[in-house]
Protein backbone atom coordinates (compact mmCIF):
# COMPACT_ATOMS: atom_id res chain seq x y z
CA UNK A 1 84.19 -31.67 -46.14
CA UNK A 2 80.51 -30.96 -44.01
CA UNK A 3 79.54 -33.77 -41.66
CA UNK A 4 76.01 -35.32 -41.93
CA UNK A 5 75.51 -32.83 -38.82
CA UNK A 6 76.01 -30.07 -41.34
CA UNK A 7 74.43 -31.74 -44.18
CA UNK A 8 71.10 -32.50 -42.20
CA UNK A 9 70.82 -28.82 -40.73
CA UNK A 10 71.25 -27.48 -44.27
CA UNK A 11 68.26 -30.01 -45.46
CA UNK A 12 65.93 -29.01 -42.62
CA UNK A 13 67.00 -25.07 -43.25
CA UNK A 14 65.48 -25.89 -46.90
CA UNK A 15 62.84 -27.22 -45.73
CA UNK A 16 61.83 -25.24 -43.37
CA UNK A 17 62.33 -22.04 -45.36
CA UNK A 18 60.01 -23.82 -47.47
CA UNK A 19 57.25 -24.67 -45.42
CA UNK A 20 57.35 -21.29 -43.74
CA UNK A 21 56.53 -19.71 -47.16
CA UNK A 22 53.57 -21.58 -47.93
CA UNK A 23 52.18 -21.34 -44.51
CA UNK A 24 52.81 -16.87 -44.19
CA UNK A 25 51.40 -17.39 -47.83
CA UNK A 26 48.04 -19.02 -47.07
CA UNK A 27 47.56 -19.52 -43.44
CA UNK A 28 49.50 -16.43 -41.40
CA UNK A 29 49.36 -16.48 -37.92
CA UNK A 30 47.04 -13.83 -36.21
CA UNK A 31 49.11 -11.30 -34.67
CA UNK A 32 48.69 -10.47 -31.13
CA UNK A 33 46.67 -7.27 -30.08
CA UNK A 34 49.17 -4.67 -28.16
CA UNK A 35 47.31 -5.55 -25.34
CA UNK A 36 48.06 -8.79 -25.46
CA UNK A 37 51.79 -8.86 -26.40
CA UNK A 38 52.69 -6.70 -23.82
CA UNK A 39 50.14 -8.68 -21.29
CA UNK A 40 52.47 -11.57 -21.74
CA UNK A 41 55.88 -9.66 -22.16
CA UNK A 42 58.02 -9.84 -19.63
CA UNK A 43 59.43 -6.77 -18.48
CA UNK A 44 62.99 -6.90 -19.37
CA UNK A 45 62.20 -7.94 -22.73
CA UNK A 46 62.56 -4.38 -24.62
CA UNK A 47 61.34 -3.25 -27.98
CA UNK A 48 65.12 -3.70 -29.01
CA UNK A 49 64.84 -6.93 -27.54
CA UNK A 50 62.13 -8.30 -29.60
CA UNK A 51 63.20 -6.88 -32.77
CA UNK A 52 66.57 -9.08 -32.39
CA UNK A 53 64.20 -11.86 -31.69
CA UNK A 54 63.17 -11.36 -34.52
CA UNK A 55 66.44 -11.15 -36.54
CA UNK A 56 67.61 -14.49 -34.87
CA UNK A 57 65.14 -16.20 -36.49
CA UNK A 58 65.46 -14.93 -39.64
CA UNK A 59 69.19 -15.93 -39.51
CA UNK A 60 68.15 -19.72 -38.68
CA UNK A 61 65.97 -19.81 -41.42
CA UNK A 62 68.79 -18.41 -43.18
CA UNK A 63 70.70 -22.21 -42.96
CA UNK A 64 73.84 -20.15 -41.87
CA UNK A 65 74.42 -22.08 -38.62
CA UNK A 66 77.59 -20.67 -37.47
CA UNK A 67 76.31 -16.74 -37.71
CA UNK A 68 72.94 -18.34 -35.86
CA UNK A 69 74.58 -19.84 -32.82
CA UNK A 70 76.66 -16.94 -32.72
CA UNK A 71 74.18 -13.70 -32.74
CA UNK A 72 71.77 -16.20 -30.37
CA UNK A 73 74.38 -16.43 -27.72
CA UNK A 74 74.91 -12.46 -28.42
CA UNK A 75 71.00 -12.01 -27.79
CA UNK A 76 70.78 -14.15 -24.94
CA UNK A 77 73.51 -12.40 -22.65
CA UNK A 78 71.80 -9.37 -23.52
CA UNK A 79 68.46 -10.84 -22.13
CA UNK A 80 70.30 -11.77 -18.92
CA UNK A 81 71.80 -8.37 -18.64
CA UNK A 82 68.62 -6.84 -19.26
CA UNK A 83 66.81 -8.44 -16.76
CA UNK A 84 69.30 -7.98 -14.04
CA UNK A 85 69.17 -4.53 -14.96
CA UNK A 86 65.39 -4.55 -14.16
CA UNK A 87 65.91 -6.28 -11.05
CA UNK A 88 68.24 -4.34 -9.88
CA UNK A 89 65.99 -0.83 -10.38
CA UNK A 90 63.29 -2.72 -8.78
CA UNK A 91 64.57 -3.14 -5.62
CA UNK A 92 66.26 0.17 -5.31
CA UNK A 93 63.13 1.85 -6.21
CA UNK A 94 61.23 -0.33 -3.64
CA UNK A 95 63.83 -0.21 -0.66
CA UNK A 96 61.55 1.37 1.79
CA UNK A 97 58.68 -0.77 0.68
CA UNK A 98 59.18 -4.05 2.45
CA UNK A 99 56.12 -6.09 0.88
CA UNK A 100 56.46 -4.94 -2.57
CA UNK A 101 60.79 -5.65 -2.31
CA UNK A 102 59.76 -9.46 -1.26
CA UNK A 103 57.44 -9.85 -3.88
CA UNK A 104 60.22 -8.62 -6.19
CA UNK A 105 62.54 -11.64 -4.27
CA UNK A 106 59.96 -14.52 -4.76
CA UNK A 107 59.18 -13.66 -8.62
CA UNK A 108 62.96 -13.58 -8.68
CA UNK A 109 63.90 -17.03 -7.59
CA UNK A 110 60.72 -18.52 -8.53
CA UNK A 111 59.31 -19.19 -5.06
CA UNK A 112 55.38 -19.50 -4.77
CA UNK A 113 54.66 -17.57 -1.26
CA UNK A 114 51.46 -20.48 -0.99
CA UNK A 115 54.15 -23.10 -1.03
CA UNK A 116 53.79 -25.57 1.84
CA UNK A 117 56.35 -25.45 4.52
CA UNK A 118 59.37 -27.72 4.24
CA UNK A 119 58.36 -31.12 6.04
CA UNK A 120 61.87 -31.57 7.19
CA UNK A 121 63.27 -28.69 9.29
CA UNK A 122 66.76 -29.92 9.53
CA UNK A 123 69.47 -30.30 6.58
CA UNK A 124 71.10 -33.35 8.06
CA UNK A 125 68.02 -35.42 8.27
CA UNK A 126 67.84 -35.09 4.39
CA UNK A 127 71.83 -35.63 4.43
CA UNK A 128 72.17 -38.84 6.33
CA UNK A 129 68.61 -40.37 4.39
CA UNK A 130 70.52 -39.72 0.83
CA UNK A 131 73.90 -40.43 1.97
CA UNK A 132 72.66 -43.83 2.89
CA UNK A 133 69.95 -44.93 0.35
CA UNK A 134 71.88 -46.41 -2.16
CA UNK A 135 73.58 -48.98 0.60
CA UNK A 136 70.34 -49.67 1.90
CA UNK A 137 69.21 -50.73 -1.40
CA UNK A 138 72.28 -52.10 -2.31
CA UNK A 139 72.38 -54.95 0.53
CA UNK A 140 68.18 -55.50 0.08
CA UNK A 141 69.08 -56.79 -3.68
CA UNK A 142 69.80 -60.69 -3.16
CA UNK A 143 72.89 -62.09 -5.31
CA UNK A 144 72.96 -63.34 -8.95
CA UNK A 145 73.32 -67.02 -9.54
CA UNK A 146 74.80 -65.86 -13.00
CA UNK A 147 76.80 -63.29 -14.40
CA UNK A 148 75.15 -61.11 -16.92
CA UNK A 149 77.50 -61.62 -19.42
CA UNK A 150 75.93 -65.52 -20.02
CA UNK A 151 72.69 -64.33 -21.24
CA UNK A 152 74.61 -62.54 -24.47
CA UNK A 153 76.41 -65.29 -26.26
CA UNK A 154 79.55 -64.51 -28.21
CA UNK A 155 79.42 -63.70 -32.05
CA UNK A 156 75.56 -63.73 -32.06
CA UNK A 157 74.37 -61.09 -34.16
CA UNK A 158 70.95 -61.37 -32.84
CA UNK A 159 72.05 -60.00 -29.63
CA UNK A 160 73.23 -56.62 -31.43
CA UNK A 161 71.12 -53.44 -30.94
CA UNK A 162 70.38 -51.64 -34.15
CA UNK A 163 69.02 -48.56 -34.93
CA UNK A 164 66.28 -48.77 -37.76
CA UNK A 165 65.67 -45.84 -39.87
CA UNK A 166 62.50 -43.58 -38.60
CA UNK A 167 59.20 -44.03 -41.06
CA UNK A 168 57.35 -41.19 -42.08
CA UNK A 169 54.18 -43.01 -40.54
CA UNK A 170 55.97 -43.23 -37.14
CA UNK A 171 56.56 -38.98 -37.77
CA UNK A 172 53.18 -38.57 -38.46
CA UNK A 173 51.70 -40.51 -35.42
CA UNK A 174 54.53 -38.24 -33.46
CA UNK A 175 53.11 -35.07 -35.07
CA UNK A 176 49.23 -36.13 -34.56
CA UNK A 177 50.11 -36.24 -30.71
CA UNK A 178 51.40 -32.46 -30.20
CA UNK A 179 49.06 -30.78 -28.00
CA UNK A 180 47.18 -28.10 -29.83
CA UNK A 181 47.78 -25.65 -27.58
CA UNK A 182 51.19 -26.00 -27.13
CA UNK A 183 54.24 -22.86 -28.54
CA UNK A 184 55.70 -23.70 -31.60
CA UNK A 185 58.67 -21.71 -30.22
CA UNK A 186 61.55 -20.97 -33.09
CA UNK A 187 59.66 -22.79 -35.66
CA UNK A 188 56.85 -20.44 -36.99
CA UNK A 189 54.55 -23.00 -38.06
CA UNK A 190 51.41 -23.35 -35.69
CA UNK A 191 50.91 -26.39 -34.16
CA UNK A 192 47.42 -27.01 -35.61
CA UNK A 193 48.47 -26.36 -39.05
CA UNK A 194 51.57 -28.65 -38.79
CA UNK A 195 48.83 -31.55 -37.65
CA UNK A 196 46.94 -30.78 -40.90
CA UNK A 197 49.30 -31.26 -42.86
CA UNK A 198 51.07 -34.44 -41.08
CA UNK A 199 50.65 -36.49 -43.39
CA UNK A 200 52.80 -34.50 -46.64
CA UNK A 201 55.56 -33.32 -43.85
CA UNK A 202 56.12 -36.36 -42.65
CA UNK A 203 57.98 -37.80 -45.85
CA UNK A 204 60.60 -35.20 -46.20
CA UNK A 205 61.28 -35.31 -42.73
CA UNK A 206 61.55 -38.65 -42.67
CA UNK A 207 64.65 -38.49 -45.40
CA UNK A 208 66.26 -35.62 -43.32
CA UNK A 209 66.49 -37.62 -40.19
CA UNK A 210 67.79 -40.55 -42.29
């Protein structure tokens, strides 16, 4: 027997084939120029690449969970490979070049070469101020007069937390608060259009979450 897991990814695969129809039908997203895709392309990410992109997505539209997860794990150690590979031709085609192999090194690991300088020089300053915090804050905290367990009396079902079910008018104010400009990442439907139409999505997904 599925689990409500199961159940609930099968309704939102419905639903979301569904939606994706209507917006590729009547409001298709502008492709990017050449210029543009490859201006924001990373450099490990190969035509090969982006074509299995492209087939990952098609599988979670699918609804076939199982074959998803398993061809987007598939993908994504062949992204990792791929851009170790490029890393590693980089800098063995820019050994003798010291300034362009550090530039290589800080886009690497992410560091920002106008990054201020550490404030503390020494490790063990930073050790001995976190090693000791949570005492210090510990001892400043003066002593309860009661224990916590008075202010919940026993068999009082007023004290129970309770989850109530999600309203599509809380969805919709959720939806109205995306910022525009924000990626709509796996999900194909643009950000603006999915603000548009708030107000009809919001109902359906309501009943999924439930």
């Amino acid at each position: 027997m599925r689990n409500c897991g199961d159940n609930a990814h099968a309704a939102f695969s419905k639903f979301f084939n569904s939606v994706n129809k209507i917006v590729s039908k009547h409001a298709p997203p502008r492709p990017l120029s050449k210029r543009k895709a490859k201006q924001f392309s990373k450099p490990w990410i190969t035509r090969g690449i982006r074509k299995s992109v492209q087939v990952k997505n098609t599988l979670f539209a699918s609804g076939n969970y199982e074959k998803y997860k398993h061809y987007r794990n598939k993908l994504l150690s062949l992204v990792r490979c791929s851009e170790k590979s490029y890393y590693h031709s980089f800098l063995n085609d820019h050994m003798t070049n010291v300034r362009k192999t550090w530039n290589g090194i800080n886009h690497l690991i992410g560091r920002n070469k106008r990054r201020c300088k550490p404030i503390v020089a020494d490790p063990n300053v930073l050790n001995e101020f976190f090693s000791s915090v949570g005492q210090t804050l510990a001892a400043s905290v003066p002593p309860a007069n009661h224990h916590f367990s008075d202010c919940y009396p026993a068999n009082n079902s007023s004290s129970s937390f309770f989850f109530e079910p999600v309203t599509p008018m809380e969805l919709e104010t959720e939806i109205l608060l995306l910022p525009t400009n924000k990626s709509h990442g796996l999900y194909c439907c643009l950000v603006r259009v999915l603000k548009s139409s708030s107000s009809v999505l919001s109902r359906p997904l309501a009943r999924i979450i439930d």
